[in-house]
Structures are given as structure tokens and as C-alpha cells.
Protein backbone atom coordinates (compact mmCIF):
# COMPACT_ATOMS: atom_id res chain seq x y z
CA UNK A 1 -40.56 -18.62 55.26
CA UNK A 2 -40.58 -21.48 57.35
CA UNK A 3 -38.95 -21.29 61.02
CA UNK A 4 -38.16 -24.79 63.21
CA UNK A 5 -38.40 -25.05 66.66
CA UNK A 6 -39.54 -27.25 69.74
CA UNK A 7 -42.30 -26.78 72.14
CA UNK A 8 -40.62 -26.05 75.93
CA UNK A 9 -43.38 -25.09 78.89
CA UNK A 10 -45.48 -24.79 76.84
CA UNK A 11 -44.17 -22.05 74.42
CA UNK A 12 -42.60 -22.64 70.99
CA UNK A 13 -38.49 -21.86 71.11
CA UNK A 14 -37.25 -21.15 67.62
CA UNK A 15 -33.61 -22.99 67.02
CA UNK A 16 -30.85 -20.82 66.37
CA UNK A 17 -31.64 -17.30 66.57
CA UNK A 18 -34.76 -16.72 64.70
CA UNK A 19 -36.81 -14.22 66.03
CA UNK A 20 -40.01 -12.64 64.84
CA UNK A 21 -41.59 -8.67 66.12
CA UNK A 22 -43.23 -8.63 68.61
CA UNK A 23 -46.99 -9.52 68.30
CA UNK A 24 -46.71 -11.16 64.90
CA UNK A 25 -49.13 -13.28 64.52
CA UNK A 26 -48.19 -16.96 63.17
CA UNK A 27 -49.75 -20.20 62.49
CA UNK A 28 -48.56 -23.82 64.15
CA UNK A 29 -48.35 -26.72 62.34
CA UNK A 30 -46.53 -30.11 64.58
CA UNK A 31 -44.05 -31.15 61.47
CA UNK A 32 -44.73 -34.38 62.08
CA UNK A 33 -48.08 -33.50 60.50
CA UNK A 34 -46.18 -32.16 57.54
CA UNK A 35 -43.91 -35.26 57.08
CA UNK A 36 -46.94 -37.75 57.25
CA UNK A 37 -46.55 -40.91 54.33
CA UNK A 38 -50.29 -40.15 53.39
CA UNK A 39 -49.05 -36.46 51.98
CA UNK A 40 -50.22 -35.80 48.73
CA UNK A 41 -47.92 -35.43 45.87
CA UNK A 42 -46.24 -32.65 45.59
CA UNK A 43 -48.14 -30.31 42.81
CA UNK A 44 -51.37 -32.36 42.85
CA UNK A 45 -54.32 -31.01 43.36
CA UNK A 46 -54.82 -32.36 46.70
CA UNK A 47 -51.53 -30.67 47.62
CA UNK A 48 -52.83 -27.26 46.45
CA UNK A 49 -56.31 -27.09 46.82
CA UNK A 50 -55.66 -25.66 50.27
CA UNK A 51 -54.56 -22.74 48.80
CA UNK A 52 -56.67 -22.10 46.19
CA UNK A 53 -57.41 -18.17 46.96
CA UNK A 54 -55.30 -17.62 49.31
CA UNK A 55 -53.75 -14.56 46.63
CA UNK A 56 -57.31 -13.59 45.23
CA UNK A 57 -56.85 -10.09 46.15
CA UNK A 58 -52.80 -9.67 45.44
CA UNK A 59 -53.56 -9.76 41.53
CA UNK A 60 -50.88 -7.08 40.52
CA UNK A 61 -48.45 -9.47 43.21
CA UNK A 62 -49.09 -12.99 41.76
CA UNK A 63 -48.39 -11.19 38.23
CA UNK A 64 -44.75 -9.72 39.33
CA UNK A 65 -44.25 -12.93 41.10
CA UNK A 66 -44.88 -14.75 38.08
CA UNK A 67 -43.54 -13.16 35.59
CA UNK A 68 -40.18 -13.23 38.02
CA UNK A 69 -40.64 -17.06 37.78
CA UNK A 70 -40.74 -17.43 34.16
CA UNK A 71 -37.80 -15.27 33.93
CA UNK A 72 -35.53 -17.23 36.52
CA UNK A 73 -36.45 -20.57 34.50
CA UNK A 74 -35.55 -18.43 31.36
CA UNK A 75 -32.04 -17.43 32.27
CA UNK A 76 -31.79 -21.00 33.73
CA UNK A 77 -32.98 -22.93 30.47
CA UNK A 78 -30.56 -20.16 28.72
CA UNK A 79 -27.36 -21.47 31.21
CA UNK A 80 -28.16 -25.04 30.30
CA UNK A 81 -27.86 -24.69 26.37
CA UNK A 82 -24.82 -22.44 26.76
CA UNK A 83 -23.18 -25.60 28.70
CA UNK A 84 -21.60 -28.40 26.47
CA UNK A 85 -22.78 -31.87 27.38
CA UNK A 86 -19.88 -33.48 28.99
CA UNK A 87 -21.59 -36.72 27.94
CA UNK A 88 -20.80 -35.82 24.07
């Protein structure tokens, strides 16, 4: 989940009224870093090597979340055939 806000004294002030527990800890990243024209494509390597890993030890999570994937794109592919082409 991603959560906007601006920097004010010094401390980050989340627009609207996100709000996170107490003594979570997050990670910062300015989104003008994010938005930068030298971003790599989106599903490139470059664009995921950072996380290569990063669920190396959530084996039995990466499989539900998968296998909830393929079944989303499933029903979806299913929805689109069931639709006439209102080109035709």
C-alpha cells in the first residue's frame, strides 16, 4: 500500500486521514524519485531486479498469491468472451 504525504518540520504528514500504529516502521522514498524519466520500464528487469528475494521465505504466500492471480485473469478472460463485440 502506498500512502502520500508532504514533509512539514521536518516530519512526514500523511494527506487525508491515513494513519499507521504506532511504531510501525516504514520506508521513505521523495516521489519525485519515483516519477524520474530515466525509470525503467515497467516489468523489465531493471524494474524488478530490486526485488528479486524480497518473498524467498513466504513460499506457501507467493503460491496463494499466485494462484489468486491466475484466477482473477481467468474469470476476467471468461467476462471478455461472454461479451459480444460491439464492433461486429
Amino acid at each position: 500500500m502506498v500512502y502520500r504525504g508532504k514533509i512539514q518540520n521536518g516530519v512526514v504528514v500523511f494527506n487525508g486521514t491515513s494513519r499507521l500504529p504506532e511504531g510501525t516502521e516504514v520506508e521513505i522514498v521523495p516521489a519525485a524519485a519515483t516519477d524520474s524519466p530515466n525509470k525503467p520500464r515497467r516489468g523489465s528487469l531493471e524494474a524488478i531486479l530490486p526485488f528479486a528475494g524480497m518473498w524467498a521465505d513466504q513460499a506457501e504466500e507467493m503460491d496463494r498469491s499466485l494462484a489468486e492471480l491466475r484466477q482473477m485473469k481467468a474469470e476476467e478472460l471468461r467476462r471478455q468472451l461472454s461479451q459480444p463485440d460491439p464492433q461486429l
